[in-house]
Protein backbone atom coordinates (compact mmCIF):
# COMPACT_ATOMS: atom_id res chain seq x y z
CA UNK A 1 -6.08 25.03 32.59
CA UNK A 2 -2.96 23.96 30.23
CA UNK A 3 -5.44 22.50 27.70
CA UNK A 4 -7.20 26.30 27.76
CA UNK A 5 -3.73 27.76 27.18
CA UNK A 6 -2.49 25.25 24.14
CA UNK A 7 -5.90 26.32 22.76
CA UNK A 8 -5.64 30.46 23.17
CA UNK A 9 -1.89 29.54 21.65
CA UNK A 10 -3.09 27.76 18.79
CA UNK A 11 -5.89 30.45 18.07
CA UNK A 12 -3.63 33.59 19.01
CA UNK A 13 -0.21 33.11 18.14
CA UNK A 14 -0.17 29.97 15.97
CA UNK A 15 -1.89 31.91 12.70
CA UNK A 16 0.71 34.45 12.94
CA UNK A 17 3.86 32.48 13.44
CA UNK A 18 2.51 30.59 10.07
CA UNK A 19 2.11 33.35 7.84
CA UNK A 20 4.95 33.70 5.27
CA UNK A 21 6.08 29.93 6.28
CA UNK A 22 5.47 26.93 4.20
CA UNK A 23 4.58 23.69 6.34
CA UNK A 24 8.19 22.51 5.13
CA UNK A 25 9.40 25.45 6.87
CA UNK A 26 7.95 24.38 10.28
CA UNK A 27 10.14 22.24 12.09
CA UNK A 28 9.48 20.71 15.92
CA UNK A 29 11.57 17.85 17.48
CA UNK A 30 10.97 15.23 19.78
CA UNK A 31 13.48 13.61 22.47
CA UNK A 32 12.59 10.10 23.65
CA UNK A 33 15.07 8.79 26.47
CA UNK A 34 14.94 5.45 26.50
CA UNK A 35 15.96 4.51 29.92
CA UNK A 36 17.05 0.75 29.45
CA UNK A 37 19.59 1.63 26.81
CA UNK A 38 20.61 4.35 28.41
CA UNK A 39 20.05 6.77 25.80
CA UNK A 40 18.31 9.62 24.88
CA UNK A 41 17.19 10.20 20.88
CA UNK A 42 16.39 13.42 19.28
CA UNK A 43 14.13 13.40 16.34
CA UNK A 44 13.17 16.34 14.08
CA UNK A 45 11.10 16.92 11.28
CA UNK A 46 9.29 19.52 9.41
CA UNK A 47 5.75 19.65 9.60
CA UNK A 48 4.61 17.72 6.26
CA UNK A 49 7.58 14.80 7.19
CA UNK A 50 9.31 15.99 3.59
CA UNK A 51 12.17 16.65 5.32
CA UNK A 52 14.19 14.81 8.52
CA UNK A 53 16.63 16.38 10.35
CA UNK A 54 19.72 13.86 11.05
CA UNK A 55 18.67 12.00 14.17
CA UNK A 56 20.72 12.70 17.60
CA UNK A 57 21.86 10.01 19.94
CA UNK A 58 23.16 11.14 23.30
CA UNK A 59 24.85 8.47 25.27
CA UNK A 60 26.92 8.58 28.65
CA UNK A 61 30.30 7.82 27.03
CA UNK A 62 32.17 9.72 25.07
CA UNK A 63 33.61 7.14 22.76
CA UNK A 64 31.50 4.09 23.46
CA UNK A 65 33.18 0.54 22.50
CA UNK A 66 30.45 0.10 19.92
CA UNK A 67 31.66 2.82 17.58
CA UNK A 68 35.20 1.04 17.72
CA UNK A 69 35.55 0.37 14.46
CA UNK A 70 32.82 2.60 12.84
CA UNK A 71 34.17 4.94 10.00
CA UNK A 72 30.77 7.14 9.88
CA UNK A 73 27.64 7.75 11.07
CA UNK A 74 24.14 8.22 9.61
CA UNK A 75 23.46 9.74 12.76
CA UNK A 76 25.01 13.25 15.14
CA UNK A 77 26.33 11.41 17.82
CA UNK A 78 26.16 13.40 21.51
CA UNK A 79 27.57 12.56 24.98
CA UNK A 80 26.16 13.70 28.33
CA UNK A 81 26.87 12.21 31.96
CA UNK A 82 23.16 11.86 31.95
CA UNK A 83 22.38 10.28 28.25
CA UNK A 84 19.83 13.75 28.29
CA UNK A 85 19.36 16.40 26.24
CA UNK A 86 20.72 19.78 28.37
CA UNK A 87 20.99 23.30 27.01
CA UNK A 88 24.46 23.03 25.73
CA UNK A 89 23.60 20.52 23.65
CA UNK A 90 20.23 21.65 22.20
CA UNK A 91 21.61 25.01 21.54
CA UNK A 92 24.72 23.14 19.77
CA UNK A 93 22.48 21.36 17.67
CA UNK A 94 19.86 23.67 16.72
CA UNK A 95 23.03 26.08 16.09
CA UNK A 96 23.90 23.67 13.68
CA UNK A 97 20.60 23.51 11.85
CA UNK A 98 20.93 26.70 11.89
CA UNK A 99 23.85 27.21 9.63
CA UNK A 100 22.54 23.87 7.29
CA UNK A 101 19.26 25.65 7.00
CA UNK A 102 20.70 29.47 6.18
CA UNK A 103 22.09 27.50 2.71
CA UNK A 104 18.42 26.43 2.28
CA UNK A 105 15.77 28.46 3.64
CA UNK A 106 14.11 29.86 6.63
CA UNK A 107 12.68 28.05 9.37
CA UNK A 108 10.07 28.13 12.25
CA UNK A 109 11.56 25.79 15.20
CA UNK A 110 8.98 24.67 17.43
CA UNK A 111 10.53 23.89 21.03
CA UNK A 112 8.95 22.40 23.92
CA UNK A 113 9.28 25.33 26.97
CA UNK A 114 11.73 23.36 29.43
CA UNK A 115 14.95 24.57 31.35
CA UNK A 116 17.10 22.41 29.00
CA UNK A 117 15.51 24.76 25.86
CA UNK A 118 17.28 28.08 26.32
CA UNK A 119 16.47 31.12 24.33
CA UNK A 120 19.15 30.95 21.36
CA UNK A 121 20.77 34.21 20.13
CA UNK A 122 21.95 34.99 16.78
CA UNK A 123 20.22 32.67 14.97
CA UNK A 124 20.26 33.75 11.36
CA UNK A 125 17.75 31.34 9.03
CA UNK A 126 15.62 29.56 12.04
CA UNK A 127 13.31 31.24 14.55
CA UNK A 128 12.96 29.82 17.60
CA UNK A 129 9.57 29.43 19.08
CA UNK A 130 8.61 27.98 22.31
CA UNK A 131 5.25 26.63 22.95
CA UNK A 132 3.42 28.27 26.20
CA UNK A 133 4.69 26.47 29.70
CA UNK A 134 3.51 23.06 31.16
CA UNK A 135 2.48 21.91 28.31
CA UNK A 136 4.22 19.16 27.06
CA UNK A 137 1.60 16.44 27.66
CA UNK A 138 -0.59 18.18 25.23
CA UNK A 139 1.40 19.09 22.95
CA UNK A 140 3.36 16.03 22.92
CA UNK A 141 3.59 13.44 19.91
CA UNK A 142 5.41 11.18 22.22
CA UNK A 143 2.71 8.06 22.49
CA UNK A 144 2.87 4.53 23.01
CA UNK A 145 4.33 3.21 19.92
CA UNK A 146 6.10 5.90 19.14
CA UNK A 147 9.50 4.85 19.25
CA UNK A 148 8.57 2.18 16.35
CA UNK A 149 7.29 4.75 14.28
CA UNK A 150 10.75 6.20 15.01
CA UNK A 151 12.85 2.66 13.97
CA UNK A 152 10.63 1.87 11.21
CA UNK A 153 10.83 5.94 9.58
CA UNK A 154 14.42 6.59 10.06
């Protein structure tokens, strides 16, 4: 059933959502929460891997003890009681691409179709498209080995 809906999707609305965008104007992410260290990781990139979107880490703390002395980041830094990626959040941070991108271009956001992905209003350079429900383990890039493909990219 979901694997004849990713396929209508990819057939129907896919072709359309592509015309007038370059690849490097197609951007998805990817959240990995890695339950041992208590974290969650966002990861986004456009669709050719020409351009990376500053990786998230949501934590539990606030101000962890780790960051004591840190001056600065290569990295947006997120707390959540949880260590997961909720609706405040995501809409904070694709806000945020959202003014960095309206510098630079125009840009399809591909979202997974989960309660923690609301619909963002206002949005003035990215357009925010959700792929169809229950879908995620098709859709998903998330495979074993993924999260060294993540340490050894970024």
């Amino acid at each position: 059933m979901y694997r004849k809906e990713c396929k209508d999707w990819l057939t129907t609305v896919w072709p359309n959502l592509r015309k007038g965008y370059k690849d490097e104007e197609i951007f998805t992410d990817e959240t990995d929460k890695l339950s041992r260290e208590r974290l969650t990781v966002l990861v986004a990139a456009n669709m050719t891997g020409s351009e990376k979107v500053k990786l998230v880490i949501i934590r539990k703390a606030k101000q962890p003890q780790c960051f004591k002395n840190v001056k600065s980041l290569h990295t947006e830094y997120e707390n959540n009681p949880r260590a997961w990626m909720g609706s405040v959040l995501f809409e904070k941070n694709i806000t945020r691409w959202d003014n960095k991108f309206i510098r630079q271009k125009k840009a399809h956001f591909i979202a997974f179709n989960c309660p923690a992905h609301p619909n963002i209003q206002n949005l003035k350079a990215i357009q925010l498209v959700f792929l169809p429900p229950n879908t995620v383990s098709v859709f998903s890039t998330n495979e074993p080995g993924s999260n060294t493909v993540y340490k050894n990219t970024f």
